[in-house]
PDB file of N, CA and C in Angstrom:
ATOM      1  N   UNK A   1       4.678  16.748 -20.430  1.00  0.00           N
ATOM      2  CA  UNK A   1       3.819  16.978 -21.571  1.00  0.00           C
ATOM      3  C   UNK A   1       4.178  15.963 -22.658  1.00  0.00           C
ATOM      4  N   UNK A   2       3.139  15.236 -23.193  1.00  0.00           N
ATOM      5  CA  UNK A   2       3.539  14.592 -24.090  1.00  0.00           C
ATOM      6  C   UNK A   2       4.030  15.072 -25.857  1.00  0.00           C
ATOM      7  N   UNK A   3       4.694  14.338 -26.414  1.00  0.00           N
ATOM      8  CA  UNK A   3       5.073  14.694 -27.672  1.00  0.00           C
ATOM      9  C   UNK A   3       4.161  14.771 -28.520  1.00  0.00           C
ATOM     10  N   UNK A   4       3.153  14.346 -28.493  1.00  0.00           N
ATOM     11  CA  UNK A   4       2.165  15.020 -29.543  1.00  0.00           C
ATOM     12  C   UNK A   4       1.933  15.986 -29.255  1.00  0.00           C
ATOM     13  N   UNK A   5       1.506  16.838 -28.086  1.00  0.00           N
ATOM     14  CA  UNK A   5       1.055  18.336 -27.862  1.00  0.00           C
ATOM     15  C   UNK A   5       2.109  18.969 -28.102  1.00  0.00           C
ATOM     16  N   UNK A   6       3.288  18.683 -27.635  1.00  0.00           N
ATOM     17  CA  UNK A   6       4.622  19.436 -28.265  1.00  0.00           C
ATOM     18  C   UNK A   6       4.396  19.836 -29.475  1.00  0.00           C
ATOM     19  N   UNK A   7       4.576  18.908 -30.585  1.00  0.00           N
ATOM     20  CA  UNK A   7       4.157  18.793 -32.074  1.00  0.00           C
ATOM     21  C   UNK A   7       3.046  19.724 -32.298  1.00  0.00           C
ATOM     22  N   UNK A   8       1.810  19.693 -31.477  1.00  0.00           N
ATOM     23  CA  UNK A   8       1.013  20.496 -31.998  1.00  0.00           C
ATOM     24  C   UNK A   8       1.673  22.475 -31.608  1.00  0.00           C
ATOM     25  N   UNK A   9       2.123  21.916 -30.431  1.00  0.00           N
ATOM     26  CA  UNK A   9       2.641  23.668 -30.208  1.00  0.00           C
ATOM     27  C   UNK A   9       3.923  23.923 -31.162  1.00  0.00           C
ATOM     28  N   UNK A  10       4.169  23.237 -31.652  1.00  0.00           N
ATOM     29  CA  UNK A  10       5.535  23.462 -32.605  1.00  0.00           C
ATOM     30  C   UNK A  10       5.122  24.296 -33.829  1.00  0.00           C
ATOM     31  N   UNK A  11       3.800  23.558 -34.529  1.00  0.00           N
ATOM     32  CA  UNK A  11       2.890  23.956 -35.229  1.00  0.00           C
ATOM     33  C   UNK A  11       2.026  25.448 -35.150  1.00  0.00           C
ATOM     34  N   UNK A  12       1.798  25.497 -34.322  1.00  0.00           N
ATOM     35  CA  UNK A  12       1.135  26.607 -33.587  1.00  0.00           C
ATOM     36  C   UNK A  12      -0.424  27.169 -33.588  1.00  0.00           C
ATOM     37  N   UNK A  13      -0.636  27.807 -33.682  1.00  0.00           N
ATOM     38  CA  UNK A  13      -2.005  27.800 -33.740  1.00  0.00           C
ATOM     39  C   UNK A  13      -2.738  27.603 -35.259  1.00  0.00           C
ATOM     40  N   UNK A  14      -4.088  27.028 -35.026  1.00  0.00           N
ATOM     41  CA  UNK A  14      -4.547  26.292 -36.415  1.00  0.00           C
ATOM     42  C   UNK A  14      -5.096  27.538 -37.292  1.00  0.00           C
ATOM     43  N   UNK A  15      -4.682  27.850 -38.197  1.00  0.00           N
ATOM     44  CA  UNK A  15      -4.924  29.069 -39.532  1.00  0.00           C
ATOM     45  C   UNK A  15      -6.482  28.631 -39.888  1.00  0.00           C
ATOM     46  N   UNK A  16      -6.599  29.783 -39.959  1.00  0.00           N
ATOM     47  CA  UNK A  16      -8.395  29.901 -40.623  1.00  0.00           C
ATOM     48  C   UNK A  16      -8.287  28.767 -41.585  1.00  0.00           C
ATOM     49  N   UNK A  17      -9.670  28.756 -41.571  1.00  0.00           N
ATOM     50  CA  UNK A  17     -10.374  27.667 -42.890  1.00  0.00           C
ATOM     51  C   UNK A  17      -9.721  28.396 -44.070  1.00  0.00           C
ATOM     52  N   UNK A  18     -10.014  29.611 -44.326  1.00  0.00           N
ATOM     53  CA  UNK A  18      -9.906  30.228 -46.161  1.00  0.00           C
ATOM     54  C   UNK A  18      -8.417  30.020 -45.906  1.00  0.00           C
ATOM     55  N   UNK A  19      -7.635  30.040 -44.988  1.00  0.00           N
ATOM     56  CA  UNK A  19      -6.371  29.909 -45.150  1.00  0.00           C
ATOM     57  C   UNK A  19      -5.196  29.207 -45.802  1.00  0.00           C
ATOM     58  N   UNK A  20      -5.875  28.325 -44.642  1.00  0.00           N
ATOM     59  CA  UNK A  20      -5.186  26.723 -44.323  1.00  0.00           C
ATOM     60  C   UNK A  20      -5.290  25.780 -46.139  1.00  0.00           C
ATOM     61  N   UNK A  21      -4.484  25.044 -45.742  1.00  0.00           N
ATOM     62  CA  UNK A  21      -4.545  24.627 -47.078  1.00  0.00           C
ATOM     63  C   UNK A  21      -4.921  22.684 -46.487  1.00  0.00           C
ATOM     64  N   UNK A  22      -6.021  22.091 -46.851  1.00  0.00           N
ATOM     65  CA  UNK A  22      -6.104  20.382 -46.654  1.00  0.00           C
ATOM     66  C   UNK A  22      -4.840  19.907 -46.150  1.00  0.00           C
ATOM     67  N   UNK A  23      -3.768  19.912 -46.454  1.00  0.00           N
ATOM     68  CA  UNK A  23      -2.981  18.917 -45.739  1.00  0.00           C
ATOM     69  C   UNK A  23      -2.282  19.195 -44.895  1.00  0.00           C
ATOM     70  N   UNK A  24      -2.190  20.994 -44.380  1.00  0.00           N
ATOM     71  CA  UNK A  24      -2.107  21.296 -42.793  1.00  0.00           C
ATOM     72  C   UNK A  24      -3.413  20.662 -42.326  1.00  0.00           C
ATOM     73  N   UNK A  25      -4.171  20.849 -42.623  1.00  0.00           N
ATOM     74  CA  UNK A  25      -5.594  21.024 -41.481  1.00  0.00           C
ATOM     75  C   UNK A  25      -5.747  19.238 -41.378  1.00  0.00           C
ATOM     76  N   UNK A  26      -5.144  18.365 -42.448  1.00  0.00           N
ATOM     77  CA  UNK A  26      -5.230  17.085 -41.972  1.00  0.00           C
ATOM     78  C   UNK A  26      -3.866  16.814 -41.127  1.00  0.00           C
ATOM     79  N   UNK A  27      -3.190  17.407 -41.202  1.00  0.00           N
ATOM     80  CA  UNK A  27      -2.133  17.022 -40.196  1.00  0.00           C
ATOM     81  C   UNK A  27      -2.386  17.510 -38.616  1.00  0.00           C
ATOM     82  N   UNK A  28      -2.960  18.840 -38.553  1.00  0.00           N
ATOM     83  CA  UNK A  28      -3.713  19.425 -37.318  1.00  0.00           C
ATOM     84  C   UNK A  28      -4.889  18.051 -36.425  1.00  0.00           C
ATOM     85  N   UNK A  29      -5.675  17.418 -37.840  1.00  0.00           N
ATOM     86  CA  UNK A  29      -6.528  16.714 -37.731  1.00  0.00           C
ATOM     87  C   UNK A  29      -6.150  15.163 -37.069  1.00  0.00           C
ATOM     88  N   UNK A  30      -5.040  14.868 -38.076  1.00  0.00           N
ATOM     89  CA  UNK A  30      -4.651  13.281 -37.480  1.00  0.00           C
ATOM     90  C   UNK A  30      -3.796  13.666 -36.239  1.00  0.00           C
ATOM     91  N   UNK A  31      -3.174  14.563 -35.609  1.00  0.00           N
ATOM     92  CA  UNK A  31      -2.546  14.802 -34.471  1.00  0.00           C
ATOM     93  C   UNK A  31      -3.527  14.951 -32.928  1.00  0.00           C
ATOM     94  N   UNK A  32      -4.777  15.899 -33.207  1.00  0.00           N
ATOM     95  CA  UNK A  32      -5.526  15.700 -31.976  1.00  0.00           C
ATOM     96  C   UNK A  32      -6.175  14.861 -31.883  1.00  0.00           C
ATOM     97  N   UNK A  33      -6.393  13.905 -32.768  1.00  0.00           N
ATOM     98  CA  UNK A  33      -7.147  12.730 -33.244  1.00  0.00           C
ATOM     99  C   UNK A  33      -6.345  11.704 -31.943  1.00  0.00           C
ATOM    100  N   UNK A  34      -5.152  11.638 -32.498  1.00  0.00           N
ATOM    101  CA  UNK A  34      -3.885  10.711 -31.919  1.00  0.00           C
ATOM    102  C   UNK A  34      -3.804  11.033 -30.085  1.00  0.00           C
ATOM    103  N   UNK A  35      -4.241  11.891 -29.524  1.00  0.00           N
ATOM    104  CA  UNK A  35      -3.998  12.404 -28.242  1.00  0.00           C
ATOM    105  C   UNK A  35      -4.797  11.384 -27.843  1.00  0.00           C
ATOM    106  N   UNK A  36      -4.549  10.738 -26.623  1.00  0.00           N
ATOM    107  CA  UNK A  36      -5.442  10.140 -25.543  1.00  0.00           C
ATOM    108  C   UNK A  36      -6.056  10.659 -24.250  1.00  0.00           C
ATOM    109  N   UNK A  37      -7.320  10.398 -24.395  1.00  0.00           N
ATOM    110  CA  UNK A  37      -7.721  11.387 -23.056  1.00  0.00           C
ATOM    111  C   UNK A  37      -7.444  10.534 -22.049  1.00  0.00           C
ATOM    112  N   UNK A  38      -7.556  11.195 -20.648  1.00  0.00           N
ATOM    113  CA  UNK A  38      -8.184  12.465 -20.461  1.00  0.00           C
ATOM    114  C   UNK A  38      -6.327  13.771 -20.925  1.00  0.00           C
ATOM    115  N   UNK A  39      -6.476  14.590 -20.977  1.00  0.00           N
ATOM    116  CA  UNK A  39      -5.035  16.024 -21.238  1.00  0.00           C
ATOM    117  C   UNK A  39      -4.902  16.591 -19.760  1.00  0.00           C
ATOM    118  N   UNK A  40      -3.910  16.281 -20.020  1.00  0.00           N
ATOM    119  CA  UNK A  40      -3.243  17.158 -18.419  1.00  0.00           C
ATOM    120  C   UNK A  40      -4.048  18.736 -18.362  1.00  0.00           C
ATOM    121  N   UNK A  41      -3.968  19.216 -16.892  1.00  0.00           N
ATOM    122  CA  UNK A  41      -3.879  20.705 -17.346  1.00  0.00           C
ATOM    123  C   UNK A  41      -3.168  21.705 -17.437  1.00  0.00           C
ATOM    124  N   UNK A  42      -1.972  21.129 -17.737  1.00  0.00           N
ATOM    125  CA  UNK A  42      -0.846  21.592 -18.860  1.00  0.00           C
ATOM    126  C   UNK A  42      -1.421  21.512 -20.083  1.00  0.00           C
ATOM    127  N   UNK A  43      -1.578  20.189 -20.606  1.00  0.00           N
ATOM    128  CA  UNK A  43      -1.631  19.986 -22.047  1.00  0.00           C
ATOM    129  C   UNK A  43      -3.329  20.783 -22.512  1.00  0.00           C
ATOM    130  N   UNK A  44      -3.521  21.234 -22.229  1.00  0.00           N
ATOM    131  CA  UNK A  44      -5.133  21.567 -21.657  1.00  0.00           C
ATOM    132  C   UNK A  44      -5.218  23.394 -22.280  1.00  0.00           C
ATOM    133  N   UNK A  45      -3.683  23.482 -21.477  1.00  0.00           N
ATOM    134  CA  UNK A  45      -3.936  25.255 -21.680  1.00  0.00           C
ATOM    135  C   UNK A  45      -3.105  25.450 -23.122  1.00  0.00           C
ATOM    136  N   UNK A  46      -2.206  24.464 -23.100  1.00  0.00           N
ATOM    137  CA  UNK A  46      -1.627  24.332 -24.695  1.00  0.00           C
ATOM    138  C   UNK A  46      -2.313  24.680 -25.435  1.00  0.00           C
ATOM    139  N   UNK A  47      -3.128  23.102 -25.204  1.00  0.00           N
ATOM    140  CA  UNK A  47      -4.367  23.207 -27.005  1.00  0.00           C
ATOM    141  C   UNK A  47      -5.101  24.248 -26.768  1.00  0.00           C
ATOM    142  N   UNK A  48      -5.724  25.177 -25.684  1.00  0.00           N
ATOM    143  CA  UNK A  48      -6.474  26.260 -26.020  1.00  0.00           C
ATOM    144  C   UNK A  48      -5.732  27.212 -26.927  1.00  0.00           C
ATOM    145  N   UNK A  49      -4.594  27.380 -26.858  1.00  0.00           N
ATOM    146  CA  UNK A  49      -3.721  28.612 -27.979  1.00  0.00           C
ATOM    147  C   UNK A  49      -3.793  28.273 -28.959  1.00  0.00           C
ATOM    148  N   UNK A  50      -4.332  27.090 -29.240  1.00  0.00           N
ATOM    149  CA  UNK A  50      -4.128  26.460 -30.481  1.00  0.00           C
ATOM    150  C   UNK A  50      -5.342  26.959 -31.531  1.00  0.00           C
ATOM    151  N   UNK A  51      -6.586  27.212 -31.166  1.00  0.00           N
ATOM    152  CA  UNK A  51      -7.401  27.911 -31.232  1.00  0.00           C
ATOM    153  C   UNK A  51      -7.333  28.761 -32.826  1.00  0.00           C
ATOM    154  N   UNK A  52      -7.788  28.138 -33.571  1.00  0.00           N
ATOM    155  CA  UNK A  52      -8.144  28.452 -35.047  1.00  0.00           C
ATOM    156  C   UNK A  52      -9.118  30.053 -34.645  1.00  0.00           C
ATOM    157  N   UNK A  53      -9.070  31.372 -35.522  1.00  0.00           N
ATOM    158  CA  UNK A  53      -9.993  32.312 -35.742  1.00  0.00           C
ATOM    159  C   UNK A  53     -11.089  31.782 -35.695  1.00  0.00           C
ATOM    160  N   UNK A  54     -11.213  30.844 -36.787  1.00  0.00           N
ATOM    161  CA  UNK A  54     -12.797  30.278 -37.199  1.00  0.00           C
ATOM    162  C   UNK A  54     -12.839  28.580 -36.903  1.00  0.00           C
ATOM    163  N   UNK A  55     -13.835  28.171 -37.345  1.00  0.00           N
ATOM    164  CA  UNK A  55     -13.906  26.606 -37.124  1.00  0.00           C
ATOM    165  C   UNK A  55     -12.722  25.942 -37.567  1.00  0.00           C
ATOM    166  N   UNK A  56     -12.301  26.269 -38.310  1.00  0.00           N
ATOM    167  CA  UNK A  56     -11.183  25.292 -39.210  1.00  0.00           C
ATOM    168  C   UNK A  56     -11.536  23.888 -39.321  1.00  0.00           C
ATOM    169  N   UNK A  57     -12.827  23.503 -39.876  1.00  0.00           N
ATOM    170  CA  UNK A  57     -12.874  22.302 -40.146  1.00  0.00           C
ATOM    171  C   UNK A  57     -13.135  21.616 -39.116  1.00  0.00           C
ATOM    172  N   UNK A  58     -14.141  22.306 -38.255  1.00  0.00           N
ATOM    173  CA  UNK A  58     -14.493  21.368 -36.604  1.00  0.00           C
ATOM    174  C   UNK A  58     -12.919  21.315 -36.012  1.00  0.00           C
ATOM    175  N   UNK A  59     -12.058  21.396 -36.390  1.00  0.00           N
ATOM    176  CA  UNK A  59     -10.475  21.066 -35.400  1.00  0.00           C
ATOM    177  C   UNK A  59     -11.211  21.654 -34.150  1.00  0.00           C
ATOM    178  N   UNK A  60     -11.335  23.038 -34.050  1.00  0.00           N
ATOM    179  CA  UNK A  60     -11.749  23.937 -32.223  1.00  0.00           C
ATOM    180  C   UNK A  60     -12.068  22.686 -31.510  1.00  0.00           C
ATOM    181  N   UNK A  61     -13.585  22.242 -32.218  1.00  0.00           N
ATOM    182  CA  UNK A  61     -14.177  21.540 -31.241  1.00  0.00           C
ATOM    183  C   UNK A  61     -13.635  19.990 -31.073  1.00  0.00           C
ATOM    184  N   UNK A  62     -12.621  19.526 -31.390  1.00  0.00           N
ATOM    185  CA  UNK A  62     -12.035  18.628 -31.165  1.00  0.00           C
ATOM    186  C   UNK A  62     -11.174  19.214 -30.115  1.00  0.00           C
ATOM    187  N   UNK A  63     -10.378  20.733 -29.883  1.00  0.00           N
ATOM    188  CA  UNK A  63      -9.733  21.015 -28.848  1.00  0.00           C
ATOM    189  C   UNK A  63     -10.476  20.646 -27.640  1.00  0.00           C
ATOM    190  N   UNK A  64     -12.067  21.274 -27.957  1.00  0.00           N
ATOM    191  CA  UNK A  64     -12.815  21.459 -26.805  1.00  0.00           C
ATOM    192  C   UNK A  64     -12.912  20.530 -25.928  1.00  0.00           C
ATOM    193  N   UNK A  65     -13.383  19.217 -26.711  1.00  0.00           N
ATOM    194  CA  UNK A  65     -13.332  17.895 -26.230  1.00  0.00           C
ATOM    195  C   UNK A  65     -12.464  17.832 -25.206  1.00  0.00           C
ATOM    196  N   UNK A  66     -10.954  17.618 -26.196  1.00  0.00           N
ATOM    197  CA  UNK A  66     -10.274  17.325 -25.063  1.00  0.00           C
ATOM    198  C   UNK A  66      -9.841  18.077 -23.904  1.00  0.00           C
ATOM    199  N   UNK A  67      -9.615  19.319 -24.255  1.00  0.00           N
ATOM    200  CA  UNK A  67      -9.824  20.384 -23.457  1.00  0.00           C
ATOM    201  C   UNK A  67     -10.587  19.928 -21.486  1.00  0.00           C
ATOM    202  N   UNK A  68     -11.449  19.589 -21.833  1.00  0.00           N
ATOM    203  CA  UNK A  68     -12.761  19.285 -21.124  1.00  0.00           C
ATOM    204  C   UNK A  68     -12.902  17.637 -20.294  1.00  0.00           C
ATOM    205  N   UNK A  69     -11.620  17.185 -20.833  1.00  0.00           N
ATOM    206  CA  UNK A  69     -11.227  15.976 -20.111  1.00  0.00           C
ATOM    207  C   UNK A  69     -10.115  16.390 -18.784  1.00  0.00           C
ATOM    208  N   UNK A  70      -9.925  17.755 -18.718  1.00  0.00           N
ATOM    209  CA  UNK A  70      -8.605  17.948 -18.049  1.00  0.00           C
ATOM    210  C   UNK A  70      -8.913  17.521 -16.179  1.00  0.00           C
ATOM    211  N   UNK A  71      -8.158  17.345 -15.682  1.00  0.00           N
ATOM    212  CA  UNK A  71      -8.822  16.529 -14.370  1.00  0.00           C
ATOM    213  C   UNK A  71      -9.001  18.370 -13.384  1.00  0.00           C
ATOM    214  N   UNK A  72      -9.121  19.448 -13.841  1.00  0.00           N
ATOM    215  CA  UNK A  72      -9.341  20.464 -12.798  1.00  0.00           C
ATOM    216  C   UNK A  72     -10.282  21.450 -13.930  1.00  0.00           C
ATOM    217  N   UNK A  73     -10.358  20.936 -14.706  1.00  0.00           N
ATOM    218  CA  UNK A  73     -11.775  21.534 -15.657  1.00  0.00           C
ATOM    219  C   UNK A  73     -12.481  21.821 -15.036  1.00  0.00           C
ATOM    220  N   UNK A  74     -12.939  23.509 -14.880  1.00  0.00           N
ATOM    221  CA  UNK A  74     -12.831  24.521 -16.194  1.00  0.00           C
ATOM    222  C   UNK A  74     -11.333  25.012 -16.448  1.00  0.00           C
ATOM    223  N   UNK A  75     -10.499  25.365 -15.818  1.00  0.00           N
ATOM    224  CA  UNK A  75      -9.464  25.939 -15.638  1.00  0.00           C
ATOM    225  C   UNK A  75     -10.068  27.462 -15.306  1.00  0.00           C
ATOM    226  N   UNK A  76     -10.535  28.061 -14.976  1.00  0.00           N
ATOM    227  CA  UNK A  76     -10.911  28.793 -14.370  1.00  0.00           C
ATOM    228  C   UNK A  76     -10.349  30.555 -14.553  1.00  0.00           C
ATOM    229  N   UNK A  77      -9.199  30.436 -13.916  1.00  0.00           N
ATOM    230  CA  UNK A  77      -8.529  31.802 -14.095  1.00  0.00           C
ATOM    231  C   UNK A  77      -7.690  31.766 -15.199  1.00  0.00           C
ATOM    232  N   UNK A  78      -7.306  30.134 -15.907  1.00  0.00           N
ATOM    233  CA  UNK A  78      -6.544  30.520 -17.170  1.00  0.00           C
ATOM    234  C   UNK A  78      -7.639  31.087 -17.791  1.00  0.00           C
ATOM    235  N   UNK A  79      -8.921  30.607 -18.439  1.00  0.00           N
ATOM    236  CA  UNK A  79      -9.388  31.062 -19.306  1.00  0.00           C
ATOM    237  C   UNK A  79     -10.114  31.990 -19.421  1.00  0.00           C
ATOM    238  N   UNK A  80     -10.410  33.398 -17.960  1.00  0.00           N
ATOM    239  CA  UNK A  80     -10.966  34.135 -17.631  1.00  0.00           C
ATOM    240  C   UNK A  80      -9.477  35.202 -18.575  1.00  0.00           C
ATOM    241  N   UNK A  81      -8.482  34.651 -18.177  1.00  0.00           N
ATOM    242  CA  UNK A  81      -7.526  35.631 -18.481  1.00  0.00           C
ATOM    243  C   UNK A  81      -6.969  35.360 -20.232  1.00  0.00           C
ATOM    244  N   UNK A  82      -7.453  34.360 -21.251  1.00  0.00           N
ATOM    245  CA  UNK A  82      -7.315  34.523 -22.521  1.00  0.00           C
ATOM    246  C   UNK A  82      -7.925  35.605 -23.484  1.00  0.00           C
ATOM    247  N   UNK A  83      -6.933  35.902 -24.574  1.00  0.00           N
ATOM    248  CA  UNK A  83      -8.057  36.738 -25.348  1.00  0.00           C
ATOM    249  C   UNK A  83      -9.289  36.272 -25.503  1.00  0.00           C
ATOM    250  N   UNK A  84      -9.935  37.243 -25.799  1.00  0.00           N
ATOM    251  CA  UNK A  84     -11.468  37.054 -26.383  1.00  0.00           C
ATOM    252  C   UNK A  84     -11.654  36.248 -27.830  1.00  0.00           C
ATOM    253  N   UNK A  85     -12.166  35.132 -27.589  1.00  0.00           N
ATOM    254  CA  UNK A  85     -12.209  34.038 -28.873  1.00  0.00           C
ATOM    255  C   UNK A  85     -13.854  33.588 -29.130  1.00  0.00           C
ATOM    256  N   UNK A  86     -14.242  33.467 -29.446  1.00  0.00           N
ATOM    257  CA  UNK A  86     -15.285  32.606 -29.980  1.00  0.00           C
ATOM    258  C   UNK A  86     -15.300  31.262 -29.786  1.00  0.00           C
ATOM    259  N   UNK A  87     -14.393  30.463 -29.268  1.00  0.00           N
ATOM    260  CA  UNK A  87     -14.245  29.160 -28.724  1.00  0.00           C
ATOM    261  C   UNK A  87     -13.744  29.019 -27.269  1.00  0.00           C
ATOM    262  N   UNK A  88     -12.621  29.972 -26.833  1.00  0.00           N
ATOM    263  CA  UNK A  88     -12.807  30.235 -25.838  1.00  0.00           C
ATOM    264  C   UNK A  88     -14.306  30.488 -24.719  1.00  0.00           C
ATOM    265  N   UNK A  89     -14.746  31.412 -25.355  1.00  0.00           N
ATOM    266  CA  UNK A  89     -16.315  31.742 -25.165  1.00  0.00           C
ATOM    267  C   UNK A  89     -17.244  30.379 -24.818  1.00  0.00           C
ATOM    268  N   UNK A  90     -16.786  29.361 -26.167  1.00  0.00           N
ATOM    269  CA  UNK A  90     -17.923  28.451 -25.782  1.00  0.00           C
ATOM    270  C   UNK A  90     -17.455  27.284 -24.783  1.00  0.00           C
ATOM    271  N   UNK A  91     -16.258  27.500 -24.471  1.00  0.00           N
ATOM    272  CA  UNK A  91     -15.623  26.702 -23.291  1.00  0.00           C
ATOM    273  C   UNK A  91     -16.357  27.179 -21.983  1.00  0.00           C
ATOM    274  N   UNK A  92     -16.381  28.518 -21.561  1.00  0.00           N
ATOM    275  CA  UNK A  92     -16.766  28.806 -20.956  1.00  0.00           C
ATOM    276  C   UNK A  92     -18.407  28.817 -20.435  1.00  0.00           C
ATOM    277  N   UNK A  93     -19.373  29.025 -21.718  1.00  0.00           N
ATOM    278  CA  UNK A  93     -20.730  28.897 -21.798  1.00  0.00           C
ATOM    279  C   UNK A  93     -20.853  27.102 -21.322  1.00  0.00           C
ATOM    280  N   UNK A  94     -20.284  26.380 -21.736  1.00  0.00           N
ATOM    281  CA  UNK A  94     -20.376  24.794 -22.209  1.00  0.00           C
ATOM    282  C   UNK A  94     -19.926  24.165 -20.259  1.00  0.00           C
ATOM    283  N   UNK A  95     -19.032  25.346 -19.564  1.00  0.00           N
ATOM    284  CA  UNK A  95     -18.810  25.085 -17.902  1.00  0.00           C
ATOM    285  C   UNK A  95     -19.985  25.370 -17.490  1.00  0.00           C
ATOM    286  N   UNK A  96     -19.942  26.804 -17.656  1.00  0.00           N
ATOM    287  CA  UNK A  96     -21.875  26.743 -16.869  1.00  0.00           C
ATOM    288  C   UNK A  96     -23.001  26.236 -17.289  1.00  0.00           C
ATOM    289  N   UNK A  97     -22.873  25.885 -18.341  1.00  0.00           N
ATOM    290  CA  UNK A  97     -24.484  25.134 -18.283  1.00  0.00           C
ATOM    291  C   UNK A  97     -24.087  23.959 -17.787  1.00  0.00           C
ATOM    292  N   UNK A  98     -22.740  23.025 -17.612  1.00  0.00           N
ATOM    293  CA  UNK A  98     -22.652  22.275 -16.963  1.00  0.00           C
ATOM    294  C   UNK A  98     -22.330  22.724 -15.535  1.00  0.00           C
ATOM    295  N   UNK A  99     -22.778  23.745 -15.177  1.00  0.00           N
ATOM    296  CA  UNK A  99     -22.533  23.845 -13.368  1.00  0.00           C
ATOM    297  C   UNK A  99     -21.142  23.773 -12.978  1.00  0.00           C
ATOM    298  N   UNK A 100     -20.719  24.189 -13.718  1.00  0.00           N
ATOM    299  CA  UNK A 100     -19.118  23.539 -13.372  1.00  0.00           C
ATOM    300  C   UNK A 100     -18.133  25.366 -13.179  1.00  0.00           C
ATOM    301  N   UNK A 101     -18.853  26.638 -13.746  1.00  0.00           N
ATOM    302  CA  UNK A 101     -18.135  28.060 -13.469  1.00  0.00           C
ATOM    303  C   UNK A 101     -18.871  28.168 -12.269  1.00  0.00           C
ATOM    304  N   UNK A 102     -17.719  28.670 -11.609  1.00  0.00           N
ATOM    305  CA  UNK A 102     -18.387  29.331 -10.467  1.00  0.00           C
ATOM    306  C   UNK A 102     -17.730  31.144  -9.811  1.00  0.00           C
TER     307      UNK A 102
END
């Protein structure tokens, strides 16, 4: 696993928008920014925990992205077996309309 995803799990998961204060959410920001795709699927099930309540500033869907580069995408039974999220969710919606849940 590389040291940036470390860093981000060190961090831990991204705090709501009303939360978070600008210069976590830019440090959240310049860190998944910094990742190179495609993410292992190790580094893959990481950033899903990472998973803000709410948008936090588009961050989710920067997980998603990379998320979605993982070379065995969808991940399948990890993410059948995560809590119930609202981004989770659209990981899943975003496999089947790409044909890709089965």
């Amino acid at each position: 696993m590389r040291d940036i995803i470390r860093e981000l799990i060190r961090l831990g998961p991204i705090p709501s928008y009303s939360e978070a204060t600008s210069e976590i959410l830019d440090q959240y920001s310049d860190l998944l920014e910094s990742i190179e795709k495609p993410v292992t699927d190790e580094e893959a099930k990481e950033l899903i925990i990472l998973f803000s309540p709410d948008d936090a500033g588009d961050l989710n869907y920067a997980i998603i992205h990379l998320v979605e580069t993982s070379p065995n995408w969808p991940l399948q039974d990890f993410l059948t077996n995560q809590p119930n999220s609202e981004f989770v969710e659209v990981l899943i919606n975003r496999a089947k309309r790409g044909g890709l849940w089965k």
